[in-house]
Protein backbone atom coordinates (compact mmCIF):
# COMPACT_ATOMS: atom_id res chain seq x y z
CA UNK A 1 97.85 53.63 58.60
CA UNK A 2 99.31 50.94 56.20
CA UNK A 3 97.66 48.41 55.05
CA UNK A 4 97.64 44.57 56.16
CA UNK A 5 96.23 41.11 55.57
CA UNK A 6 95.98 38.24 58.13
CA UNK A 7 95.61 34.43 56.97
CA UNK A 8 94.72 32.13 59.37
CA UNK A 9 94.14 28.51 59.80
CA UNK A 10 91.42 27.29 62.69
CA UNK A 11 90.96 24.49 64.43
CA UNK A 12 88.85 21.18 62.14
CA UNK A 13 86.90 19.95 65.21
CA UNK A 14 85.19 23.79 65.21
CA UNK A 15 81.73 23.56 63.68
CA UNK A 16 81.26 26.53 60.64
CA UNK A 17 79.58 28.74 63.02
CA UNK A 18 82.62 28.17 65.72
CA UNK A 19 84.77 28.94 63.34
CA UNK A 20 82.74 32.55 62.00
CA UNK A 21 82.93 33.15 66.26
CA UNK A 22 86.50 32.57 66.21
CA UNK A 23 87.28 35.56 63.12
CA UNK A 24 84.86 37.64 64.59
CA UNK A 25 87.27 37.85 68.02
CA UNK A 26 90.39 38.32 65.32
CA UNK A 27 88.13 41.31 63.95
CA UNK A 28 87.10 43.05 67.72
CA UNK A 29 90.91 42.99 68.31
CA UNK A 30 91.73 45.29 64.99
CA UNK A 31 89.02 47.18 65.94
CA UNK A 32 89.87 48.08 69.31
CA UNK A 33 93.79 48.03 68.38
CA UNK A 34 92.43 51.30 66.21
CA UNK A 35 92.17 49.36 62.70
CA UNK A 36 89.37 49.22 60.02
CA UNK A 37 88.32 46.15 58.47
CA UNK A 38 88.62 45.97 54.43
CA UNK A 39 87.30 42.34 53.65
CA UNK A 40 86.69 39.86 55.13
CA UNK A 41 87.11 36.35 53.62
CA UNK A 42 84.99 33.74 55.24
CA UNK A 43 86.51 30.78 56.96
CA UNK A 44 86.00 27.54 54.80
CA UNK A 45 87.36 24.01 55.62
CA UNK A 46 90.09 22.52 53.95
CA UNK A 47 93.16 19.97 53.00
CA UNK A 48 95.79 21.05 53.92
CA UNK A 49 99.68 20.03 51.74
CA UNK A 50 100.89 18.64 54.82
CA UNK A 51 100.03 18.30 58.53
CA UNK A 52 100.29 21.44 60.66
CA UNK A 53 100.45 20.44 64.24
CA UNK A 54 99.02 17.35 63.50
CA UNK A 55 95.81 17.96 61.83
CA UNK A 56 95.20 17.24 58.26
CA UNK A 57 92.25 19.75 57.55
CA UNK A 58 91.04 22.91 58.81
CA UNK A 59 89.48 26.76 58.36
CA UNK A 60 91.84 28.31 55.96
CA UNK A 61 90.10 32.05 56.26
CA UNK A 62 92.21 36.13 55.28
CA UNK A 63 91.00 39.21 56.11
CA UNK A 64 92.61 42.41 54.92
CA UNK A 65 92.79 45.63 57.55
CA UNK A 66 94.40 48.75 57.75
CA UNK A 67 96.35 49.56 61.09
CA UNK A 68 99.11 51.84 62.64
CA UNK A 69 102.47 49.89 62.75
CA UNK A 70 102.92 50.49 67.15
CA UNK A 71 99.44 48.32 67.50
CA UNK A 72 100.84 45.49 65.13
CA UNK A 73 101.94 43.85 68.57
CA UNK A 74 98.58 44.00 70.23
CA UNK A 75 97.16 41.86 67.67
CA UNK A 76 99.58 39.27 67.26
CA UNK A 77 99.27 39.16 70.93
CA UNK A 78 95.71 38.35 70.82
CA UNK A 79 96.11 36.39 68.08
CA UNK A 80 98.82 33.81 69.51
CA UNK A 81 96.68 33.10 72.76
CA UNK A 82 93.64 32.34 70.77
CA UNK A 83 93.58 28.50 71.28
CA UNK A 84 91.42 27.64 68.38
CA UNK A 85 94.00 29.36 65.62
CA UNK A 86 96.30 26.45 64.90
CA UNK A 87 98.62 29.03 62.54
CA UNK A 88 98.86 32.90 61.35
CA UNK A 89 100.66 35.54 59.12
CA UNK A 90 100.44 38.65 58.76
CA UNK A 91 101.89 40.58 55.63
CA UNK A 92 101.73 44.00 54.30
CA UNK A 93 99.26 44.29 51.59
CA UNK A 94 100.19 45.61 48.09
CA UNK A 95 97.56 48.00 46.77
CA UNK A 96 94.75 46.27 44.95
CA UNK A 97 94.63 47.19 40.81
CA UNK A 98 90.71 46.96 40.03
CA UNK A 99 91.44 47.07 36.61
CA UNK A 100 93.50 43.58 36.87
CA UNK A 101 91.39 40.18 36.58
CA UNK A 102 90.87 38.10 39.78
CA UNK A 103 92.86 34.95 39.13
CA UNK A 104 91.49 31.56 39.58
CA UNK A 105 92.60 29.17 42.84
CA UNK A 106 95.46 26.91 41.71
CA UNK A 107 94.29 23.44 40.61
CA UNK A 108 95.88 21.81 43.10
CA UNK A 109 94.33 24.16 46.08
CA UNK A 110 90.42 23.00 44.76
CA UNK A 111 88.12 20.47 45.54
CA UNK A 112 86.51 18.21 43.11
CA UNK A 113 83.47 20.32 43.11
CA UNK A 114 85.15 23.26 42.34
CA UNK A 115 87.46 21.96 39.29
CA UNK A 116 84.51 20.96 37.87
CA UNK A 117 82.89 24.23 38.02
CA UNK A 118 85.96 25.61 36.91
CA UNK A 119 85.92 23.38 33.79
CA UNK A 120 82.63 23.81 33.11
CA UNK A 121 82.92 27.59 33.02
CA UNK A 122 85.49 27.09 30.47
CA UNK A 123 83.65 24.95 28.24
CA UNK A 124 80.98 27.29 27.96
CA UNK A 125 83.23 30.16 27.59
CA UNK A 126 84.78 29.16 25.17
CA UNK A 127 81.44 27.69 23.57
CA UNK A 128 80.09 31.47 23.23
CA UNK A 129 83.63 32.41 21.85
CA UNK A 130 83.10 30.49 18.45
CA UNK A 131 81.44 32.57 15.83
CA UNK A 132 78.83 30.68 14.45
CA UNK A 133 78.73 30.59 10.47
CA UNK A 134 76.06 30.93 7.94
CA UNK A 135 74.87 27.13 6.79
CA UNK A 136 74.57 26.94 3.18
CA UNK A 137 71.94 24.12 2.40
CA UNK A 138 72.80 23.56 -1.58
CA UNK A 139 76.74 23.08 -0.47
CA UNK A 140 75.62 20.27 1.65
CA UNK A 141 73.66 18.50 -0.91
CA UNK A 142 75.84 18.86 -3.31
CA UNK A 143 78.73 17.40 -1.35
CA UNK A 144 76.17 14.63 -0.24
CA UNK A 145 75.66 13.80 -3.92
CA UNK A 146 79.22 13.49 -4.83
CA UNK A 147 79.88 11.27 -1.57
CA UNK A 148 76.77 8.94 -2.24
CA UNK A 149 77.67 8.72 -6.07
């Protein structure tokens, strides 16, 4: 078995649970093509960069499987005559180092709610990274004298 990943953009007049419907049918067909299911990456609505078949916005959703190479046609099959996927790829997957850092989502790629979460997890990283020093009281006054004199 070797393993995959499929990325898929739905439909933006599905509602959220529509949408959940619409990977769980992508997920029965690597089942019963003889796959296991890794991850799945819930569907959540988007901008897109630039219109794909007309439409703006929609589901941008992955999931990662493992599957024998003969059934790969089965599921692109059932994938192309699902109405509500608008596009999909499917790519070999590179093994996954656990050891390596999950990288952030490009800047460009977030919404303004999540920039600013991303900022404000910097600030207070890097707020906790400072080493706070030991305040000497009699330095202070004396530079306070020499100011005010």
């Amino acid at each position: 078995m070797k393993s995959y990943e499929i990325t898929y953009l739905l439909n933006p007049g599905l509602s959220q649970e529509d949408a959940v419907l619409c990977v769980g049918k992508i997920t029965q067909a690597i089942e019963k093509s003889g796959g296991n299911i890794i991850h799945i990456e819930e569907p959540k609505k988007r901008k897109f960069a630039y219109f794909v078949k007309k439409h703006g916005y929609g589901y941008f959703g992955y999931s990662s499987f493992n599957l024998e190479e003969a059934s790969m046609n089965t599921l692109k099959r059932c994938a192309d005559e699902e109405k509500d996927i608008i596009r999909f790829m499917i790519v070999s997957a590179l093994k996954i180092n656990k050891n390596v850092r999950e990288r952030p989502l490009p800047r460009h790629l977030m919404g303004r709610n999540e920039r600013a979460l991303q900022q404000q997890k910097k600030y207070t990283q890097r707020k906790k990274e400072e080493p706070k020093q030991p305040v000497d009281i009699e330095a202070i006054d004396k530079k306070l004298d020499e100011i005010l004199k």
